[in-house]
Every structure is written in structure tokens, then in C-alpha cells.
Protein backbone atom coordinates (compact mmCIF):
# COMPACT_ATOMS: atom_id res chain seq x y z
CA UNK A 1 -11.63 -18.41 -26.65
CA UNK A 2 -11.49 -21.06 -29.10
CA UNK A 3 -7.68 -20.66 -30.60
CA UNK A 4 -6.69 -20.55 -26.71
CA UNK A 5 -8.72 -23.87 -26.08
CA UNK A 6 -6.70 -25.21 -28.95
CA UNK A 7 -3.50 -24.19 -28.03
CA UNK A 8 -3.85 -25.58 -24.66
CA UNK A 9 -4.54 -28.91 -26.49
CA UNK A 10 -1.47 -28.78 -28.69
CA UNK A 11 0.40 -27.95 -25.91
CA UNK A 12 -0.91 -30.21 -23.65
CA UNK A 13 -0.65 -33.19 -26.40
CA UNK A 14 3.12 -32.18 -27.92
CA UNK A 15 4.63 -32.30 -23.87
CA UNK A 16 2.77 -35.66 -23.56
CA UNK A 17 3.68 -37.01 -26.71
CA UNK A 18 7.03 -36.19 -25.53
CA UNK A 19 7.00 -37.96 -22.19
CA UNK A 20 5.34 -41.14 -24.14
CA UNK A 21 8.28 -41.58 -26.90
CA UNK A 22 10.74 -41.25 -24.11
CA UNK A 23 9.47 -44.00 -22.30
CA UNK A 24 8.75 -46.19 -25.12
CA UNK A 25 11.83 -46.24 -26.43
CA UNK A 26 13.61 -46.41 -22.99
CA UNK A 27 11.06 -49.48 -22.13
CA UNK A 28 12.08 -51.36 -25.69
CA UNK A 29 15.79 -50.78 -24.71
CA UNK A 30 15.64 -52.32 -21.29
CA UNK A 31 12.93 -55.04 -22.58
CA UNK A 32 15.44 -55.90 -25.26
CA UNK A 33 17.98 -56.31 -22.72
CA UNK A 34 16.61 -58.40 -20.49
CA UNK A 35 15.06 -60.30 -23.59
CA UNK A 36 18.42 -60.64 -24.83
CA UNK A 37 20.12 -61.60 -21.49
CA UNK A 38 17.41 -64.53 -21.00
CA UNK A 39 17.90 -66.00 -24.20
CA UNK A 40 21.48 -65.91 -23.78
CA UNK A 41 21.39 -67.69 -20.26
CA UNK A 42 18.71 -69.81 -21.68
CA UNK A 43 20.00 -70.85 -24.77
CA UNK A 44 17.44 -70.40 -26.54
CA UNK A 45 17.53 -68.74 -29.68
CA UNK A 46 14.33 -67.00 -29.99
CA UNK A 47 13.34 -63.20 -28.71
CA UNK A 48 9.73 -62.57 -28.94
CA UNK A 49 9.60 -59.30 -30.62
CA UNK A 50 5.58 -59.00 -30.55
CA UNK A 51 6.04 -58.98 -26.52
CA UNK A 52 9.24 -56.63 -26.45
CA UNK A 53 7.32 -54.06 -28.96
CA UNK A 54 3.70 -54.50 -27.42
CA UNK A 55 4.99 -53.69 -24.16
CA UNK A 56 6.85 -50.40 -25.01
CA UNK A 57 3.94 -49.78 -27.11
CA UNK A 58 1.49 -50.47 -24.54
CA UNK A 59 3.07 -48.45 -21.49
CA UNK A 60 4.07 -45.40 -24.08
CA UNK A 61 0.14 -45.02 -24.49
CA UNK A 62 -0.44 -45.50 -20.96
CA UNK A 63 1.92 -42.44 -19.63
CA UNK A 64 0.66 -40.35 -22.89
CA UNK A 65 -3.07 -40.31 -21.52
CA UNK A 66 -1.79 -40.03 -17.80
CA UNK A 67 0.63 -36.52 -18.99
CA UNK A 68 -2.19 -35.17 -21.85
CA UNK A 69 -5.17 -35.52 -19.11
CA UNK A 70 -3.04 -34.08 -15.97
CA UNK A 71 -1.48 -31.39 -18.10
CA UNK A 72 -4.29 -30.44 -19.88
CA UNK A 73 -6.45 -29.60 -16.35
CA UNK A 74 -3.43 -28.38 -14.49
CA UNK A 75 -3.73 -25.89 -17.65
CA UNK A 76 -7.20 -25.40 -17.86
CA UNK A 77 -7.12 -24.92 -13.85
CA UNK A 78 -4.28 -22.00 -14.50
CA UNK A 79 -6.71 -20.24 -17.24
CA UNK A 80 -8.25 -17.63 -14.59
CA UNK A 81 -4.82 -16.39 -13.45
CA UNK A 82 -3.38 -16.37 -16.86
CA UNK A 83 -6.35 -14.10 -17.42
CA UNK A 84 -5.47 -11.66 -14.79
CA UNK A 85 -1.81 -11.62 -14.97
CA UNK A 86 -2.16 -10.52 -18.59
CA UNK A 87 -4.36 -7.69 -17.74
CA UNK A 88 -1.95 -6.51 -14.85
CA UNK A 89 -2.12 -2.72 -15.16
CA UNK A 90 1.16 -0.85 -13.23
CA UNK A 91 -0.50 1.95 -14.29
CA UNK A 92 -3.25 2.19 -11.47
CA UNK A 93 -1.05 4.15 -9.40
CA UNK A 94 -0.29 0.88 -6.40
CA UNK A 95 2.32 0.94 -4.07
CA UNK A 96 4.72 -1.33 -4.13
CA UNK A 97 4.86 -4.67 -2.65
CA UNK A 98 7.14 -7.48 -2.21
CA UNK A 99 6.84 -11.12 -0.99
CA UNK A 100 7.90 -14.74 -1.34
CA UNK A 101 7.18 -18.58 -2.14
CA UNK A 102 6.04 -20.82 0.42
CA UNK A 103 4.68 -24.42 0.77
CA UNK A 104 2.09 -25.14 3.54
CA UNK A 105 0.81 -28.65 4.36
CA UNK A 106 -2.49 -30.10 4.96
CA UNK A 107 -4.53 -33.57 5.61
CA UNK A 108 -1.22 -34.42 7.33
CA UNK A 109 0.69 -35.49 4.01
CA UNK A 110 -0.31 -33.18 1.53
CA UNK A 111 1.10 -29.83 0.26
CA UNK A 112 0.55 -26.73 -1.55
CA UNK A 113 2.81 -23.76 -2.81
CA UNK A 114 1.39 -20.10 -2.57
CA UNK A 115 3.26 -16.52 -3.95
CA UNK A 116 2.43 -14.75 -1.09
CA UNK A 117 2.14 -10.91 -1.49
CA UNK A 118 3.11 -8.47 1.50
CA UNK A 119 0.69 -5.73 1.86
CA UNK A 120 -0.29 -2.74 4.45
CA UNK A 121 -3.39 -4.50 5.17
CA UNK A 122 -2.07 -8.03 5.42
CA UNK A 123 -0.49 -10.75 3.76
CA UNK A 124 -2.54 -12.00 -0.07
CA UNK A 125 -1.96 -16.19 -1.21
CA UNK A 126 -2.32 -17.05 -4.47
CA UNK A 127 -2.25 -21.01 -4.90
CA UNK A 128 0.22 -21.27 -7.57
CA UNK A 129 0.83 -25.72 -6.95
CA UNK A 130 -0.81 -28.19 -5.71
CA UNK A 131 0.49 -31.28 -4.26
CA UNK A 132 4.80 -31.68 -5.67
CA UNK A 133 7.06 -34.51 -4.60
CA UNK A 134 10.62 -33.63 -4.08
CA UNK A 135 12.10 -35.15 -7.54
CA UNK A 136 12.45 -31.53 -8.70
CA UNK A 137 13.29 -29.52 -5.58
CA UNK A 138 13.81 -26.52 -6.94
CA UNK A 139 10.66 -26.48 -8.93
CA UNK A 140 9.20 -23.02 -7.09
CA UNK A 141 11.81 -20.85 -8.98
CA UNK A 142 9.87 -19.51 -11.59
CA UNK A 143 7.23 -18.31 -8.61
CA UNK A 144 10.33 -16.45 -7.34
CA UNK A 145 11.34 -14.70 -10.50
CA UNK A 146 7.77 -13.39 -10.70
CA UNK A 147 8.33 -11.01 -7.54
CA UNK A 148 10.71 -9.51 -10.11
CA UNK A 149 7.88 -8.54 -11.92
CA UNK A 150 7.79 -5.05 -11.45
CA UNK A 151 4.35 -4.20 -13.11
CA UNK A 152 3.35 -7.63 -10.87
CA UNK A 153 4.57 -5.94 -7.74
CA UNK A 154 2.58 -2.37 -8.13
CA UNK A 155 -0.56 -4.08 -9.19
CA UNK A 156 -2.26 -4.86 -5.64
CA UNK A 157 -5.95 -4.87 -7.99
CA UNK A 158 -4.06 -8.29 -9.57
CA UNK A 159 -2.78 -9.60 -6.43
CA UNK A 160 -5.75 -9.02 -4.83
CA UNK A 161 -8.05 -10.54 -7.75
CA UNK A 162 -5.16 -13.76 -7.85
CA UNK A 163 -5.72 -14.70 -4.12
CA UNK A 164 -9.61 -14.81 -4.24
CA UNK A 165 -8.55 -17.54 -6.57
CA UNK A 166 -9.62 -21.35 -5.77
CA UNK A 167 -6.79 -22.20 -2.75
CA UNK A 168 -5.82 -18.63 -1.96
CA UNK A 169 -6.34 -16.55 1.37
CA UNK A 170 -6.25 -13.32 2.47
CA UNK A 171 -5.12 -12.56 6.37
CA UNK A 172 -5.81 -9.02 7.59
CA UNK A 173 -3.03 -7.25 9.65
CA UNK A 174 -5.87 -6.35 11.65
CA UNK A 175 -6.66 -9.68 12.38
CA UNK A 176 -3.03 -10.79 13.21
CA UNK A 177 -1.94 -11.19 16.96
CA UNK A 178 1.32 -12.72 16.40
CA UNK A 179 3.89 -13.92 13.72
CA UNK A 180 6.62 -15.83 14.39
CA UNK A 181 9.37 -17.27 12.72
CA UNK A 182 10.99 -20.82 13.41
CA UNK A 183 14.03 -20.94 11.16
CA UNK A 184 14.23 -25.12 12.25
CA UNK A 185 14.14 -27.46 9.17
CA UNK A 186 10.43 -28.38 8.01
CA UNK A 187 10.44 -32.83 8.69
CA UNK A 188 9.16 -34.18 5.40
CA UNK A 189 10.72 -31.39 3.06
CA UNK A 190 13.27 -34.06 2.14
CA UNK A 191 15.64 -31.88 -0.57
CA UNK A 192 13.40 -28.61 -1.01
CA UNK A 193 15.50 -25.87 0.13
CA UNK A 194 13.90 -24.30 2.52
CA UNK A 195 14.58 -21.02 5.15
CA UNK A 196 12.09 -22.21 8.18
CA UNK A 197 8.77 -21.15 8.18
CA UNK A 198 6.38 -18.33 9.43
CA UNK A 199 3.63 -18.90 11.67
CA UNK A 200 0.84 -16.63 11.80
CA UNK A 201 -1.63 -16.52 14.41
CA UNK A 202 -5.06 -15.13 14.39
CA UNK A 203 -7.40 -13.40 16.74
CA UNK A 204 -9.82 -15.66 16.08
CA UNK A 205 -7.64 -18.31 16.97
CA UNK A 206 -6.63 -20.23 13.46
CA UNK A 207 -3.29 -20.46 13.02
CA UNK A 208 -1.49 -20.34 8.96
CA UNK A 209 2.23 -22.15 8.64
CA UNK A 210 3.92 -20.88 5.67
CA UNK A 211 7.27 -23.10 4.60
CA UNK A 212 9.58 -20.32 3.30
CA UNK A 213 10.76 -21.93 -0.01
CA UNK A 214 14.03 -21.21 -0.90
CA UNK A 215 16.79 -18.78 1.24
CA UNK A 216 14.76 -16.16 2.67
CA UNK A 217 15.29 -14.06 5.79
CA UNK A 218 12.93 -15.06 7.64
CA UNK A 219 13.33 -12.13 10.72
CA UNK A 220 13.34 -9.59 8.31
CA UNK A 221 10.11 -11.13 6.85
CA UNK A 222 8.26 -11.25 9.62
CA UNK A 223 8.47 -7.81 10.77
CA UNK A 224 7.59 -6.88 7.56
CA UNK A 225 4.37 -8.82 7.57
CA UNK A 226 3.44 -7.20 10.93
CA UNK A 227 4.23 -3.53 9.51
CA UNK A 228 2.58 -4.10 6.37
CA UNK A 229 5.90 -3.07 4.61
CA UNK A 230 7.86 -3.66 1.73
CA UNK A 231 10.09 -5.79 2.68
CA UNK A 232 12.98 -4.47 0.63
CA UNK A 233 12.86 -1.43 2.93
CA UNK A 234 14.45 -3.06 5.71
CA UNK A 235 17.45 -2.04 6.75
């Protein structure tokens, strides 16, 4: 427990230390720039280096607490799944399953990304991201190469442990009275490739939008989520 506390640390600390050098040295540059364009326009002969290097300095520090606190909990927060994707046992005789990325909204402007895992008794979300601007749109890939996972895929003991998770949900196909797809843009995905989204409705009235992230057939989808099949098996 203690070496993987560490490691998370040095981890955390080396991608942070990183991000801090990189903006020091691109916040001397353009501070030297402008420095040097104001004393040229100016005329006068003197740069203040203690301001140009205190600056750079200064912000470098700034972003290197901002990236070593947010990546160290965003770590920390990803401990219990690590846990339980290294125990996945194929073994255990599952069937298999199949599924796909998707981003659902809430509080109006804020977003979260699930893996959600097609089952025969309903659909299982694991919360794999909280809240992501669009500066790195295709930032759910890795999520999608995990339903690769074959020993992932025929372990419905990890899937189900993952979506009892903080953020996840689990939505009977008992419970299910209709799912529909809308394959309309999402407004507000700005460049996240998206395929429409899935819309399912429950007997008790609540109603789940899932933003399918990425090109997905979204027909094909849906009937699998209301036969509980592998998707894959589709003709």
C-alpha cells in the first residue's frame, strides 16, 4: 500500500513538473519578447531581468501545484477501479458482453463519461471522467480500446463491482419501457465526435441520455440494450 502511495506521488509530481518547465520557459520567452519589444520602442536600454525571471518563475510554481494536486486525486479517485480491473478473473466462466463510451450531462453545463457494459439484465456505468472540455476531443479512446479487453468483456463480477463505483448506475432491462435512439448532433459537444445519443426511459419514470462518443451504430445498439445481447451478434 505504501510503494503504490509513492508511486502515485512520483507520478503525479514528474507529469506536473513537466507541465511547470513547459510553461516557464514558454512564459520567459514571450516575457522576453515583449520586454525586448518595449525597450526597443522605448528606447530605453534597460530589461528588468528580476521581473522577466520572477514571473516565469512565479506562474511555473503556480501550474505545478494546480497539475500535482488535480492529478494526484484524479489518481487517488481511480485507486478502487485500478483495484478491480487488476483482479479481473476471465476465468469465472461469464458470458460475453460488449458496450461503448458515452458522455451524459448534468446541472445543465456539466458532463461525465461512462464505459457502459451491455448485459442480459440491463445496461452497467462505470464513471470513467468527470467534467472534460473539448481541447482534446478525442480523449475517450483509451475507454474504447478497453472493450477490446477480452478478459474485461467475460468478467460481468468486474463490471458489475466497477459500476457500484462512486458515479456509476445500473438500469435493469426489467425496468426499461423504452430506448430510443436520436442520431441528431448533441448542442454543446463542440468537436467531440459523437454518433447521437440513446435515451432510456424507465418505468418509474426517470429518464438516462447517454451521448454515444465516437462512431457507433446507434440502431444496432439499441436493440441490443433491449435484448440484453451482445451487440456484436447483430446481424
Amino acid at each position: 500500500m505504501k510503494s503504490a502511495f509513492w508511486s502515485k506521488l512520483r507520478l503525479a509530481a514528474l507529469s506536473a513538473l513537466r507541465s511547470a518547465a513547459i510553461t516557464t520557459v514558454m512564459v520567459f520567452v514571450v516575457t522576453l519578447v515583449r520586454a525586448g519589444l518595449t525597450v526597443a520602442f522605448s528606447r530605453n536600454q534597460r530589461i528588468d531581468w528580476r521581473v522577466v525571471v520572477g514571473m516565469s518563475i512565479t506562474l511555473g510554481l503556480v501550474l505545478f501545484v494546480f497539475v500535482f494536486v488535480y492529478l494526484l486525486i484524479k489518481l487517488f479517485l481511480f485507486a478502487p477501479a485500478e483495484e478491480i480491473l487488476d483482479q479481473v478473473d476471465a476465468s469465472e466462466g461469464g458470458y460475453e458482453m460488449s458496450g461503448f463510451v458515452a458522455m451524459q450531462y448534468y446541472a445543465l453545463i456539466l458532463n461525465r463519461t461512462f464505459l457502459v457494459f451491455i448485459c442480459p439484465d440491463g445496461v452497467y456505468g462505470w464513471k470513467v471522467e468527470g467534467p472534460v472540455a473539448a481541447n482534446n476531443p478525442r480523449y475517450f479512446e483509451p475507454y474504447k480500446e478497453m472493450l477490446k479487453d477480452r478478459q474485461l468483456m467475460r468478467s460481468p463480477t468486474s463490471v458489475h463491482k466497477l459500476a457500484k463505483l462512486r458515479g456509476g448506475f445500473y438500469i435493469s432491462l426489467s425496468s426499461m419501457v423504452s430506448v430510443d435512439f436520436d442520431p441528431h448532433p448533441k448542442w454543446g459537444m463542440s468537436q467531440i465526435p459523437h454518433s447521437g445519443r440513446i435515451e432510456i426511459r424507465q418505468a418509474s419514470g426517470k429518464r438516462t441520455e447517454l451521448i454515444l462518443l465516437g462512431s457507433v451504430d446507434g440502431e444496432r445498439l439499441r436493440e441490443a440494450i433491449l435484448q440484453g445481447r451482445n451487440v456484436h451478434a447483430l446481424v
